[in-house]
C-alpha atoms as a PDB file:
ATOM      1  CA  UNK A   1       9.363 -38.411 -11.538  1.00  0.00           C
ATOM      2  CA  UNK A   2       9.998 -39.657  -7.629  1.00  0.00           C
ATOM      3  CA  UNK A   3      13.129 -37.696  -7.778  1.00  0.00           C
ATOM      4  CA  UNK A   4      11.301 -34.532  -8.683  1.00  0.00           C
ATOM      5  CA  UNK A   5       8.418 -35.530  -6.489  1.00  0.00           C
ATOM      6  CA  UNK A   6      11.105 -36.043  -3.194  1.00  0.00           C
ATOM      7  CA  UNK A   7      12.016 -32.307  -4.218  1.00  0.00           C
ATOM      8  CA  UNK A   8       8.679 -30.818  -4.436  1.00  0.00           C
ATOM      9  CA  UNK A   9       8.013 -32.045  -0.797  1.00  0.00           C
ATOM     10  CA  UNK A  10      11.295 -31.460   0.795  1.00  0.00           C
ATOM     11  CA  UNK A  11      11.673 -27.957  -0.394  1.00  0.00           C
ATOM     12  CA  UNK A  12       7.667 -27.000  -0.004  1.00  0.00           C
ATOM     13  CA  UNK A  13       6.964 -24.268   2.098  1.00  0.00           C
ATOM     14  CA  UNK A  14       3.912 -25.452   3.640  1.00  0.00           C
ATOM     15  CA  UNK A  15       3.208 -28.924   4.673  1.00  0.00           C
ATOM     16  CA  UNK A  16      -0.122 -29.881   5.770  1.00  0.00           C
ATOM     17  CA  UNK A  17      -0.460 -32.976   7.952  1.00  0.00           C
ATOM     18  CA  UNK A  18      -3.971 -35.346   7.595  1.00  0.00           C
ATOM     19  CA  UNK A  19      -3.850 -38.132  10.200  1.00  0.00           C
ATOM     20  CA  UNK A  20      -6.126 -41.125  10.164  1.00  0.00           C
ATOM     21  CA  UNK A  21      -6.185 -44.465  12.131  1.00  0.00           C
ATOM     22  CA  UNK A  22      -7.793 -47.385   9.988  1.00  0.00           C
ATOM     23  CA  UNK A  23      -7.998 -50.572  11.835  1.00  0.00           C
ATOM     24  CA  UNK A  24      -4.564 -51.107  13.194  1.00  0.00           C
ATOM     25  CA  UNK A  25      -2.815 -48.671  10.497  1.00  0.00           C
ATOM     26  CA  UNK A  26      -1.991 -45.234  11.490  1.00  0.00           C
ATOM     27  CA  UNK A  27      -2.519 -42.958   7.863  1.00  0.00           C
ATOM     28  CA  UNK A  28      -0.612 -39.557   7.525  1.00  0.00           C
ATOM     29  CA  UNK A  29      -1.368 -37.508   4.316  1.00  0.00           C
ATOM     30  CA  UNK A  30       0.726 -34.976   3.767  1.00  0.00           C
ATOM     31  CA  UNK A  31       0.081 -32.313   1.590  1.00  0.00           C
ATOM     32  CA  UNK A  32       2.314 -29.307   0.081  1.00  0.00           C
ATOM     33  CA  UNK A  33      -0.674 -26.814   0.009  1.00  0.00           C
ATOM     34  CA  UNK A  34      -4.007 -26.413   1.258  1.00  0.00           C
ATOM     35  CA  UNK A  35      -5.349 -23.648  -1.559  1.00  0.00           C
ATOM     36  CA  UNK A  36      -5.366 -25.181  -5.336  1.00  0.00           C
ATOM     37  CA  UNK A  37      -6.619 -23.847  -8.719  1.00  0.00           C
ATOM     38  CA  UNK A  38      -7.685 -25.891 -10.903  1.00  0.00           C
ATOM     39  CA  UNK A  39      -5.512 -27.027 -13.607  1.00  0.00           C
ATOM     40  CA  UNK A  40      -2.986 -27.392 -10.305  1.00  0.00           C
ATOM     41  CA  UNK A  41      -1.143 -30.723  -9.674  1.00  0.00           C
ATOM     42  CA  UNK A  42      -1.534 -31.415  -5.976  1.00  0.00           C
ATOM     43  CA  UNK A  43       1.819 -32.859  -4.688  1.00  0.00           C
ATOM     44  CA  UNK A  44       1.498 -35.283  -1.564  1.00  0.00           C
ATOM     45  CA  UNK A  45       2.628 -38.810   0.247  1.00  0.00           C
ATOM     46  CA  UNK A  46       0.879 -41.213   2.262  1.00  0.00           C
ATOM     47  CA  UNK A  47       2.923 -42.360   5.236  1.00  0.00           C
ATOM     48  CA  UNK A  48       1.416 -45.526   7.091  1.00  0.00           C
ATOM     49  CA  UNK A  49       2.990 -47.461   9.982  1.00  0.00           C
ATOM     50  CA  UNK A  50       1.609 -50.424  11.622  1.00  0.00           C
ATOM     51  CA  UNK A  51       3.364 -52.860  13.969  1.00  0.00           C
ATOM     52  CA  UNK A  52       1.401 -55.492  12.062  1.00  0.00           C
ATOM     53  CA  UNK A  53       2.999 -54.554   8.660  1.00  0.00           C
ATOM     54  CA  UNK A  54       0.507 -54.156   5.658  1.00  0.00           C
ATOM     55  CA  UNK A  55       0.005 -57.602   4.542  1.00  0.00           C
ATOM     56  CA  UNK A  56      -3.653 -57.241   4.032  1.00  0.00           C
ATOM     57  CA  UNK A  57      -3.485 -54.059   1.689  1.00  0.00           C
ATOM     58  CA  UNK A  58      -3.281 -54.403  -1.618  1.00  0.00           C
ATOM     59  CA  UNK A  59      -3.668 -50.863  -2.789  1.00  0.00           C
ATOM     60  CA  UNK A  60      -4.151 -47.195  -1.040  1.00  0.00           C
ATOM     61  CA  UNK A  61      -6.319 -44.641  -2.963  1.00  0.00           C
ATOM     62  CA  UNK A  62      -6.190 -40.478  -2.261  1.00  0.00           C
ATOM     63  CA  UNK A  63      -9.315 -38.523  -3.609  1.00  0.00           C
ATOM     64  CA  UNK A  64      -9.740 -35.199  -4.140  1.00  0.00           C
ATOM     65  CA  UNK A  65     -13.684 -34.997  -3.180  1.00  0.00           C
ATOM     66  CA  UNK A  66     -16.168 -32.242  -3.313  1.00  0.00           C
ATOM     67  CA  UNK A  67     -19.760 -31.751  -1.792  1.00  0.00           C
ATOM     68  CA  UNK A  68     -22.289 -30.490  -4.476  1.00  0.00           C
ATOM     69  CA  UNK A  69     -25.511 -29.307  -3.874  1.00  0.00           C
ATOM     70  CA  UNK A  70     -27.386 -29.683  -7.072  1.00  0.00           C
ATOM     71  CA  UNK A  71     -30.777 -28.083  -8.336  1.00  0.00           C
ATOM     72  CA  UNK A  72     -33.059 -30.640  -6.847  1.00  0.00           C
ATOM     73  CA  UNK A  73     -31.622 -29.755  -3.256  1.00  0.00           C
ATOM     74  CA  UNK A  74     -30.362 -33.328  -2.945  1.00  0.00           C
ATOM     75  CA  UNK A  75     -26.760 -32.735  -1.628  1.00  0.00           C
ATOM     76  CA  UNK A  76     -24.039 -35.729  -2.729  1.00  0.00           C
ATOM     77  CA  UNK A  77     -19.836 -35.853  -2.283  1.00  0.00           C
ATOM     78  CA  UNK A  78     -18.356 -36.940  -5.836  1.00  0.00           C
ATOM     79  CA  UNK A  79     -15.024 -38.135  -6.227  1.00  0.00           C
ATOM     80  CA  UNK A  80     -13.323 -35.458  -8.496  1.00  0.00           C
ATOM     81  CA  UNK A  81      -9.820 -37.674  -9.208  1.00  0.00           C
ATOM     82  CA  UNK A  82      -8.327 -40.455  -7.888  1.00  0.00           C
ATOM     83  CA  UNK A  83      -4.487 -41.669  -7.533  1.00  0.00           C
ATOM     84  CA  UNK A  84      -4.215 -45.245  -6.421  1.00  0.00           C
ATOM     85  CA  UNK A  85      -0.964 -46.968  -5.273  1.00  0.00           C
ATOM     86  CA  UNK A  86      -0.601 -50.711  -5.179  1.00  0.00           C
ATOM     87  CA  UNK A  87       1.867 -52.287  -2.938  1.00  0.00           C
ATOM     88  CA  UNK A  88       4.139 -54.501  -3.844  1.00  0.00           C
ATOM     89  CA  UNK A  89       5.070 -57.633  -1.636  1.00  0.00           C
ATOM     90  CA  UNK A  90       8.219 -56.298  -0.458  1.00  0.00           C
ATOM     91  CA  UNK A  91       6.159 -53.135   0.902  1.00  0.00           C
ATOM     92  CA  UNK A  92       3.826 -55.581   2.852  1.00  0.00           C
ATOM     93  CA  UNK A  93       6.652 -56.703   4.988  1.00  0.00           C
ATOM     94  CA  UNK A  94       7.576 -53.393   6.276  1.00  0.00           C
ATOM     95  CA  UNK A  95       6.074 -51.786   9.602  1.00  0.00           C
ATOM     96  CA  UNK A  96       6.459 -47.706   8.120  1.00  0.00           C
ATOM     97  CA  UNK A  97       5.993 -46.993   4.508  1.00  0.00           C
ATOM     98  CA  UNK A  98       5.848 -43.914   2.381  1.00  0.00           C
ATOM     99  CA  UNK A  99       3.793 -43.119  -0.489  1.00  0.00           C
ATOM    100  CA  UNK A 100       4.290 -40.064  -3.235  1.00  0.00           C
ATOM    101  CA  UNK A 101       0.788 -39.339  -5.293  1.00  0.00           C
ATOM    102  CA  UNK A 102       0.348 -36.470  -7.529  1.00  0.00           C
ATOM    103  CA  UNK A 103      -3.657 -35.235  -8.385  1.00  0.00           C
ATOM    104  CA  UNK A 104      -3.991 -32.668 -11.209  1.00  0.00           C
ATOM    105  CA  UNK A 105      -7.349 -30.988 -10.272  1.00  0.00           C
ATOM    106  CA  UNK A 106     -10.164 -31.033 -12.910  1.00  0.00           C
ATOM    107  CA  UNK A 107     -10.626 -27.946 -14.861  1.00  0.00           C
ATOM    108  CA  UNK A 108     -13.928 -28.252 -14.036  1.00  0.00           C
ATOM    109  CA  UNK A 109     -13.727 -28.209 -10.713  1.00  0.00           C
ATOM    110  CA  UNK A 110     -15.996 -25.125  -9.209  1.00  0.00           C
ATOM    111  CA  UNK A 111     -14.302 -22.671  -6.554  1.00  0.00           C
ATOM    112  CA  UNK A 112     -15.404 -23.767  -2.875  1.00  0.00           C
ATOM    113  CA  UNK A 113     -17.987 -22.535  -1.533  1.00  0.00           C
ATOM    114  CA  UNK A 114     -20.390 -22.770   1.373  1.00  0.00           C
ATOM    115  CA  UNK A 115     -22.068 -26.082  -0.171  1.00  0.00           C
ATOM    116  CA  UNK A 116     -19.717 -26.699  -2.448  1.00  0.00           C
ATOM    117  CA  UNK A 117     -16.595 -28.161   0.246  1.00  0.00           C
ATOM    118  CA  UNK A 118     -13.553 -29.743  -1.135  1.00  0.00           C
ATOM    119  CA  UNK A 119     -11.353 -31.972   0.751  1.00  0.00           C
ATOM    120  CA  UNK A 120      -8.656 -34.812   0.356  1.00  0.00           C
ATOM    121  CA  UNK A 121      -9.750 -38.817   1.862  1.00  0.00           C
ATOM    122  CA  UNK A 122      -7.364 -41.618   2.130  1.00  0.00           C
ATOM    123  CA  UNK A 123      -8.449 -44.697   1.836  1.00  0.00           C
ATOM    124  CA  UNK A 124      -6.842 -48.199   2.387  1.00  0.00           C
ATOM    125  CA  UNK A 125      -8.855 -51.373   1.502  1.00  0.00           C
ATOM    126  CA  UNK A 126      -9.270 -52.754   5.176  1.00  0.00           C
ATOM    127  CA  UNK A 127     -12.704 -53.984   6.351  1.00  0.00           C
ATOM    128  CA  UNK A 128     -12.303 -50.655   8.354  1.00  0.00           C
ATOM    129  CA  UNK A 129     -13.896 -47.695   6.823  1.00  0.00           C
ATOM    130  CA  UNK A 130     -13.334 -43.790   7.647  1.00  0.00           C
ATOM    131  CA  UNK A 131     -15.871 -41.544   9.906  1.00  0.00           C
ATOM    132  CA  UNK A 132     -17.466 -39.790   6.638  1.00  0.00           C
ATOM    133  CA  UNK A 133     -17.703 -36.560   9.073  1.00  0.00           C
ATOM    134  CA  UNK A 134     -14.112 -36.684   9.699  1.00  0.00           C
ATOM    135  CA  UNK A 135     -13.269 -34.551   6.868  1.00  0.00           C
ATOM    136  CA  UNK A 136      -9.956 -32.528   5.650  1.00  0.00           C
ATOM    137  CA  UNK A 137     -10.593 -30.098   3.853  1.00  0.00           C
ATOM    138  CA  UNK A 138      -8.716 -28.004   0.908  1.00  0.00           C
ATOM    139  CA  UNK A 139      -9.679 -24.689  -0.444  1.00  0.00           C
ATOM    140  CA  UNK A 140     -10.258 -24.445  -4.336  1.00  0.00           C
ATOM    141  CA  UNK A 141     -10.223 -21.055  -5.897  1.00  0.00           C
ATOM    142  CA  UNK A 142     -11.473 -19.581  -9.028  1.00  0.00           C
ATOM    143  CA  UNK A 143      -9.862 -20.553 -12.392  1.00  0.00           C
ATOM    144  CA  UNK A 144      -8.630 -17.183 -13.692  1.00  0.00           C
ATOM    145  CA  UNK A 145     -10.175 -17.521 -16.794  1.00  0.00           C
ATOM    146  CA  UNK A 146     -13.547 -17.023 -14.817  1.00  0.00           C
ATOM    147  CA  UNK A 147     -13.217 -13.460 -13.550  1.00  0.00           C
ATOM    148  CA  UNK A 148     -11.451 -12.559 -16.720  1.00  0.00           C
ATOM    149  CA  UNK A 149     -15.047 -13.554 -18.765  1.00  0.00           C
ATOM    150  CA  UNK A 150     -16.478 -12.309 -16.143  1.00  0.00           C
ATOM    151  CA  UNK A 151     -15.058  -8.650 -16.336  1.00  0.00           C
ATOM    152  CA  UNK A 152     -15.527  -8.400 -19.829  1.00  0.00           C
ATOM    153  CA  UNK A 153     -19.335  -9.374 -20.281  1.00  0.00           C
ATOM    154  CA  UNK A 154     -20.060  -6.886 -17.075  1.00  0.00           C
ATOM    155  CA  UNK A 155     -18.274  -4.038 -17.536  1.00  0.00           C
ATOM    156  CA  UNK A 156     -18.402  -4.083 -21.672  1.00  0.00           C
ATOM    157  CA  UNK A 157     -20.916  -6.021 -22.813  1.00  0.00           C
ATOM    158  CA  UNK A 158     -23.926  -5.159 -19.655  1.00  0.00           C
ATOM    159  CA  UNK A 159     -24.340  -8.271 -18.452  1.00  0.00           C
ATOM    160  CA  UNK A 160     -25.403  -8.446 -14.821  1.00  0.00           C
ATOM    161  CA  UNK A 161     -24.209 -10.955 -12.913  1.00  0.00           C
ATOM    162  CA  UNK A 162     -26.452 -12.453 -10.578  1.00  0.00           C
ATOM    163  CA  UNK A 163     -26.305 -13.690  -7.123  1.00  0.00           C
ATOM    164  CA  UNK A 164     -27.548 -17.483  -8.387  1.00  0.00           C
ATOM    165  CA  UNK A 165     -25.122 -20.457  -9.187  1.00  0.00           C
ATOM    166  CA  UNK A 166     -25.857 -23.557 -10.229  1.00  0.00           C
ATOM    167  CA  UNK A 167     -23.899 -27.005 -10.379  1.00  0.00           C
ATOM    168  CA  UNK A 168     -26.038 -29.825 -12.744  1.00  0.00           C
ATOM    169  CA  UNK A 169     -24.909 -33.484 -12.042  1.00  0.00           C
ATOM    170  CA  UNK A 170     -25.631 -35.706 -15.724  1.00  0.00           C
ATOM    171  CA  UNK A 171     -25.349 -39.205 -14.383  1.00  0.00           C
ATOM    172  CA  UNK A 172     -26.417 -40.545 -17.532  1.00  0.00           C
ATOM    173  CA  UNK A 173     -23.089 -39.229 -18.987  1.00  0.00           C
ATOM    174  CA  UNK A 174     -21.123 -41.457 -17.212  1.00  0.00           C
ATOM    175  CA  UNK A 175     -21.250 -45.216 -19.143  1.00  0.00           C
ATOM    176  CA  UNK A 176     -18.623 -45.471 -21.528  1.00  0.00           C
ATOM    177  CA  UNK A 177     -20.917 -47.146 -24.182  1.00  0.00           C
ATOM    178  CA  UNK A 178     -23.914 -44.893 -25.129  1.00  0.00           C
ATOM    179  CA  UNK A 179     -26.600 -45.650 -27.381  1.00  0.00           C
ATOM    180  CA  UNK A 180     -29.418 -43.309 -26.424  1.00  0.00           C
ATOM    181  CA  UNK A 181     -29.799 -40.658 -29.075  1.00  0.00           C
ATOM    182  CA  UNK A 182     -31.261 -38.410 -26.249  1.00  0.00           C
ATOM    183  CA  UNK A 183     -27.928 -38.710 -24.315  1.00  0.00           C
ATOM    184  CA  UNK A 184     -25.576 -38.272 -27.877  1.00  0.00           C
ATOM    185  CA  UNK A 185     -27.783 -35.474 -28.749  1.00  0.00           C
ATOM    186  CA  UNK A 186     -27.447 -33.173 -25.991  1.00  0.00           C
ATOM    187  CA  UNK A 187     -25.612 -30.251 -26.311  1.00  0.00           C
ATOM    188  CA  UNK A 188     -22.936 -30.235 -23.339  1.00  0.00           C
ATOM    189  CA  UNK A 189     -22.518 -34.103 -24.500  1.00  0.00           C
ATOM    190  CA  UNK A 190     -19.205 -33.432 -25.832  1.00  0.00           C
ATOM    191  CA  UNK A 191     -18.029 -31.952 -22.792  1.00  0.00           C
ATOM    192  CA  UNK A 192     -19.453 -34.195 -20.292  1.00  0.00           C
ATOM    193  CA  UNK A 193     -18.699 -37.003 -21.627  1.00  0.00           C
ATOM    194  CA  UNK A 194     -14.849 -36.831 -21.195  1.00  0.00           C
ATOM    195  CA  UNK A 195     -15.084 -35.875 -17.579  1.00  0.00           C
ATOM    196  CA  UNK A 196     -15.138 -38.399 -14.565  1.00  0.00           C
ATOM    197  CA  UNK A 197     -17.592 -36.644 -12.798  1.00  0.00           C
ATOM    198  CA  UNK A 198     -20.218 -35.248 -15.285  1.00  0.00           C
ATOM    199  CA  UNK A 199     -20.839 -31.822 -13.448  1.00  0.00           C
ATOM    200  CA  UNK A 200     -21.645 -28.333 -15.195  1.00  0.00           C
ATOM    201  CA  UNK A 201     -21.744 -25.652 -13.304  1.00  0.00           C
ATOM    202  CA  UNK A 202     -23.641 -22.616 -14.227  1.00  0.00           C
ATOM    203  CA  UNK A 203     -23.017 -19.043 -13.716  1.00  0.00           C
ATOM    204  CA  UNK A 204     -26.193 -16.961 -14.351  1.00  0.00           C
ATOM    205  CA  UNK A 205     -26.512 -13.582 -15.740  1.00  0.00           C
ATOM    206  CA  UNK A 206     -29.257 -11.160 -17.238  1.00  0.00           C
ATOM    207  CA  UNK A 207     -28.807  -9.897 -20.478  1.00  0.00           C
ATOM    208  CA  UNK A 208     -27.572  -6.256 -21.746  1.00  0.00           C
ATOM    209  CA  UNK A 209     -30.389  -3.790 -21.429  1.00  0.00           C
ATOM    210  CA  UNK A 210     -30.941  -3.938 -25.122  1.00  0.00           C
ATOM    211  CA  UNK A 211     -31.768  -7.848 -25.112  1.00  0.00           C
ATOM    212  CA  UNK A 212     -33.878  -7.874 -21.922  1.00  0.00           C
ATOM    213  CA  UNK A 213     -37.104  -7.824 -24.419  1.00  0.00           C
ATOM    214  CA  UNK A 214     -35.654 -10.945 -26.277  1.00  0.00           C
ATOM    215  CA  UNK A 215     -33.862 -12.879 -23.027  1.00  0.00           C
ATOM    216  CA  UNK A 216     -34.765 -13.762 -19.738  1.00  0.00           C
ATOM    217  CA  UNK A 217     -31.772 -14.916 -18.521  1.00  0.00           C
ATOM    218  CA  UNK A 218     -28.025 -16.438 -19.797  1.00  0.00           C
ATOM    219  CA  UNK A 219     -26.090 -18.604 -18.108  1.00  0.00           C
ATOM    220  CA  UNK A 220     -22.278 -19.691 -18.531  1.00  0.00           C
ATOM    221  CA  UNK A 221     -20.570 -23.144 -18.520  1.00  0.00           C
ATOM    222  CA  UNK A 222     -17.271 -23.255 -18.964  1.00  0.00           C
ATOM    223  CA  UNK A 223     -15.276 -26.168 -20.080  1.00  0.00           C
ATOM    224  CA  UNK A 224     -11.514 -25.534 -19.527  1.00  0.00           C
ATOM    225  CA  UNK A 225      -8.850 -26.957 -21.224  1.00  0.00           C
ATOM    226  CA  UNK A 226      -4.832 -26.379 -21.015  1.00  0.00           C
ATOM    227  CA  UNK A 227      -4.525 -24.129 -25.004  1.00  0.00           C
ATOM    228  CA  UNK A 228      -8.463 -23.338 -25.329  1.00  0.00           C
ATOM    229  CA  UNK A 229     -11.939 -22.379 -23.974  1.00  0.00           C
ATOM    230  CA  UNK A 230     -15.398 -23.998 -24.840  1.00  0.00           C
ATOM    231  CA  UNK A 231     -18.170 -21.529 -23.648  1.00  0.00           C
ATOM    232  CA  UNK A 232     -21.761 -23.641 -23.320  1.00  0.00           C
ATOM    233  CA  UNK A 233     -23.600 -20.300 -23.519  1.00  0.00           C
ATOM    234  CA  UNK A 234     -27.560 -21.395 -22.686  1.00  0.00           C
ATOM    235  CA  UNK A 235     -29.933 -18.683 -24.096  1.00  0.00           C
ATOM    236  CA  UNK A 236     -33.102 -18.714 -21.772  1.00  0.00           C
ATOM    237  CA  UNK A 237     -35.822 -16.654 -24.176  1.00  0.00           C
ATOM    238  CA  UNK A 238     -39.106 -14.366 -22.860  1.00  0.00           C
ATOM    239  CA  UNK A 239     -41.908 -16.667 -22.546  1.00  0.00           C
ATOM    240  CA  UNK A 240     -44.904 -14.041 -23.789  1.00  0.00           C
ATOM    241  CA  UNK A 241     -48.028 -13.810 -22.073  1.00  0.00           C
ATOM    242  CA  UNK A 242     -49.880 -14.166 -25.339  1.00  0.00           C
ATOM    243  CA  UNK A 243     -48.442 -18.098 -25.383  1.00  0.00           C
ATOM    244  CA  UNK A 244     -51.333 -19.226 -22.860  1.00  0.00           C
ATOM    245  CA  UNK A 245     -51.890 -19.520 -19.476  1.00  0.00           C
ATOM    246  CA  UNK A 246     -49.785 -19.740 -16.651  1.00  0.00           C
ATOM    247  CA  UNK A 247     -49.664 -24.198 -16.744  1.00  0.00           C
ATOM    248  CA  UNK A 248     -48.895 -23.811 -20.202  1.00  0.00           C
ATOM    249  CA  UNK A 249     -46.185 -21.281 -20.188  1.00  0.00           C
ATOM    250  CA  UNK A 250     -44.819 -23.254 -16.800  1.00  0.00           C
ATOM    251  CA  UNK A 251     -45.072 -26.772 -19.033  1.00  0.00           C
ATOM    252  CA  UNK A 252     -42.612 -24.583 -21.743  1.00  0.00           C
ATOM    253  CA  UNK A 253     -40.163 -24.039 -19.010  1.00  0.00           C
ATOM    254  CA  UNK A 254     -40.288 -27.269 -17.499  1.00  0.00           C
ATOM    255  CA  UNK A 255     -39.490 -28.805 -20.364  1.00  0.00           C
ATOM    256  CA  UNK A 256     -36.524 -26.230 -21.464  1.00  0.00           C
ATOM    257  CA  UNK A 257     -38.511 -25.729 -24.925  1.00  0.00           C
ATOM    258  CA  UNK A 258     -37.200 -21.928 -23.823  1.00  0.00           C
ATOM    259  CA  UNK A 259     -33.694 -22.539 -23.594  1.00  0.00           C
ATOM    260  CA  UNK A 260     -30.940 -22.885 -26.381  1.00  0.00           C
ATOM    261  CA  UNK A 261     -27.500 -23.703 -25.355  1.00  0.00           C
ATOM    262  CA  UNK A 262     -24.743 -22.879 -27.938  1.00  0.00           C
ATOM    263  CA  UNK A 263     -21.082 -23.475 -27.898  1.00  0.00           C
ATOM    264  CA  UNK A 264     -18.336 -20.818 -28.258  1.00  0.00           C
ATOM    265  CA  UNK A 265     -14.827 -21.946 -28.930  1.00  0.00           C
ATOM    266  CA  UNK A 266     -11.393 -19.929 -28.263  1.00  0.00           C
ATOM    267  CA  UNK A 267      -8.080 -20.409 -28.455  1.00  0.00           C
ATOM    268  CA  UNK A 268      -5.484 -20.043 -26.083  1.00  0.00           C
ATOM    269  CA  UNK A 269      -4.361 -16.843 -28.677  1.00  0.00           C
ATOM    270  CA  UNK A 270      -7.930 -15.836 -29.057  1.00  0.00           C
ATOM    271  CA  UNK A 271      -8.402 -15.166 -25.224  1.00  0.00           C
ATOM    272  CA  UNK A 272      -5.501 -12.719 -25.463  1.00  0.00           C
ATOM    273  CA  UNK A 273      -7.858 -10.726 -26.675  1.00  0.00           C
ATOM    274  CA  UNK A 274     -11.402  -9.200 -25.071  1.00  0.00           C
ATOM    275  CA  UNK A 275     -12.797  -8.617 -28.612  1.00  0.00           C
ATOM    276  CA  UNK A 276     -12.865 -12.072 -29.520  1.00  0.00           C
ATOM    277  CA  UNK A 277     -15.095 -12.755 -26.286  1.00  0.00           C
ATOM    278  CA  UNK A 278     -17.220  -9.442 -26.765  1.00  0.00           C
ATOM    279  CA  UNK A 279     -18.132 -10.191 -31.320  1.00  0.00           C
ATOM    280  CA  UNK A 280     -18.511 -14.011 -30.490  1.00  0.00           C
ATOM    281  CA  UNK A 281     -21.046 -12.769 -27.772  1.00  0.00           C
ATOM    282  CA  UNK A 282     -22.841 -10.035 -29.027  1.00  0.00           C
ATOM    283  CA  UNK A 283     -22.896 -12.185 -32.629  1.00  0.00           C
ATOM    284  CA  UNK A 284     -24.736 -15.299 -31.090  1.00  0.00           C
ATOM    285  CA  UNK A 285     -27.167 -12.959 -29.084  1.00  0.00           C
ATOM    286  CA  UNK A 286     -28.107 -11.138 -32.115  1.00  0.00           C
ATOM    287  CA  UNK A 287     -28.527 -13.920 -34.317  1.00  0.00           C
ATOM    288  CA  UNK A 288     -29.923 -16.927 -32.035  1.00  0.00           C
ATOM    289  CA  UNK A 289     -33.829 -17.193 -33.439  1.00  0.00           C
ATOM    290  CA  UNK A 290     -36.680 -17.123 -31.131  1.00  0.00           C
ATOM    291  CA  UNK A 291     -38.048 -21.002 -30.858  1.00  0.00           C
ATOM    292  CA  UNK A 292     -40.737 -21.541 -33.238  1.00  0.00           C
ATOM    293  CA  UNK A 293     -43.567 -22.331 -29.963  1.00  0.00           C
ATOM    294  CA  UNK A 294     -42.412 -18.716 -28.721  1.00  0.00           C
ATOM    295  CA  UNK A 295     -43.000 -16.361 -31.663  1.00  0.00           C
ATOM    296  CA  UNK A 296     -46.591 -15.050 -31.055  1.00  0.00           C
END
């Protein structure tokens, strides 16, 4: 692996330099690229140098973080992976050191955006911390399997994409022991509940002309893996006038009593081809009930 590693660098075409100073430790990260995808493996190596060697550092830690700006308008920076090296006591006697990492970015992780920023922090446990502001940042693009989805539901299907995206932050997903039946219940729970950072992000569309009578809206979550595809397809139904009045069709949508969310699973094989996508689609949007509290 370090030989293969000492490769990647030397022979990378691009090289992009992140220098920090943390206490008396001057902190290089260098990095092979500055555009990933995700399912990438982000090649770098942390080069410190200190005239007062490194005896107080047990371990340095490189994050790939990104800023998300979730529904509630509250805006937080999440750690998306973390490689942490330990140093060994041999290490702590030296004055310049060099060390490879490798960070496979998440499936998961959404293309950057405007307020959705990705960037790389190096960290070294010193009673010194970094200038939050001072950020690096790295451009993430879209996995391919999104536009490919994408194309199909638009131009065969008539979905309309909309302009709205969404990125949902589960906290509650995060404890490795869960007992509440609320938490085990819930439909993205399989998905969330292997990731590190329980994110879903949501890609909105309206329905096909001839389901606009039964749907208000459909939104996408995709949950990416290396041979198959998980589509959380949420079904957001018509709330009819005849329900009630306005605080009682408002309490229906606060409470998601509107909204189913199914799952779609394909193969790596099955993606190959667009009329998998299209029957599962068209199948679950002709067959998905109206919720009982909606039929009037």
């Amino acid at each position: 692996m370090f030989n293969k590693h000492k490769k990647a660098m030397r022979n990378a075409k691009f090289k992009k330099l992140i220098t920090r100073t943390i206490g008396h430790v001057k902190v290089d990260t260098v990095l092979t690229e500055e555009q990933v995808t995700p399912g990438d493996t982000l090649i770098g190596e942390v080069q410190l140098s200190s005239k007062k060697g490194f005896k107080e550092i047990e371990k340095v830690s490189v994050s790939l973080m990104q800023q998300f700006l979730f529904s509630d308008d509250t805006v937080a920076n999440l750690s998306l992976i973390t490689a942490e090296m330990r140093l060994s006591e041999e290490q702590k006697e030296l004055n310049e050191l060099a060390l490879p990492f490798e960070l496979k970015v998440p499936y998961f992780t959404p293309k950057s955006a405007v307020n959705r920023k990705c960037w790389i922090q190096t960290d070294i446990d010193l009673p010194y911390k970094l200038d939050p502001r001072d950020m690096d940042f790295i451009e993430v693009n879209e996995h391919p399997l999104l536009p490919y989805v994408n194309k199909i539901v638009t131009e065969e299907l008539g979905f309309l994409k909309t302009n709205r995206e969404e990125v949902i932050h589960y906290p509650q997903f995060q404890p490795k022991w869960v007992i509440d039946q609320k938490v085990l219940n819930h439909p993205l729970y399989p998905m969330l509940s292997s990731r590190k950072v329980p994110v879903a992000h949501e890609i909105e569309y309206f329905p096909p002309e001839e389901y606009r009578d039964k749907y208000r809206e459909i939104e996408f979550i995709y949950d990416i893996k290396e041979d198959s595809l998980d589509l959380y397809v949420e079904l957001q139904f018509i709330i009819p006038k005849e329900i009630g009045g306005y605080f009682k069709r408002a309490a229906i949508s606060e409470s998601d009593r509107d909204e189913r969310i199914h799952r779609l699973s394909f193969t790596k094989e099955e993606l190959q081809d667009p009329e998998n996508i299209k029957n599962k689609l068209m199948a679950l949007m002709e067959n998905t009930e109206i919720p009982k509290e909606l039929r009037v």
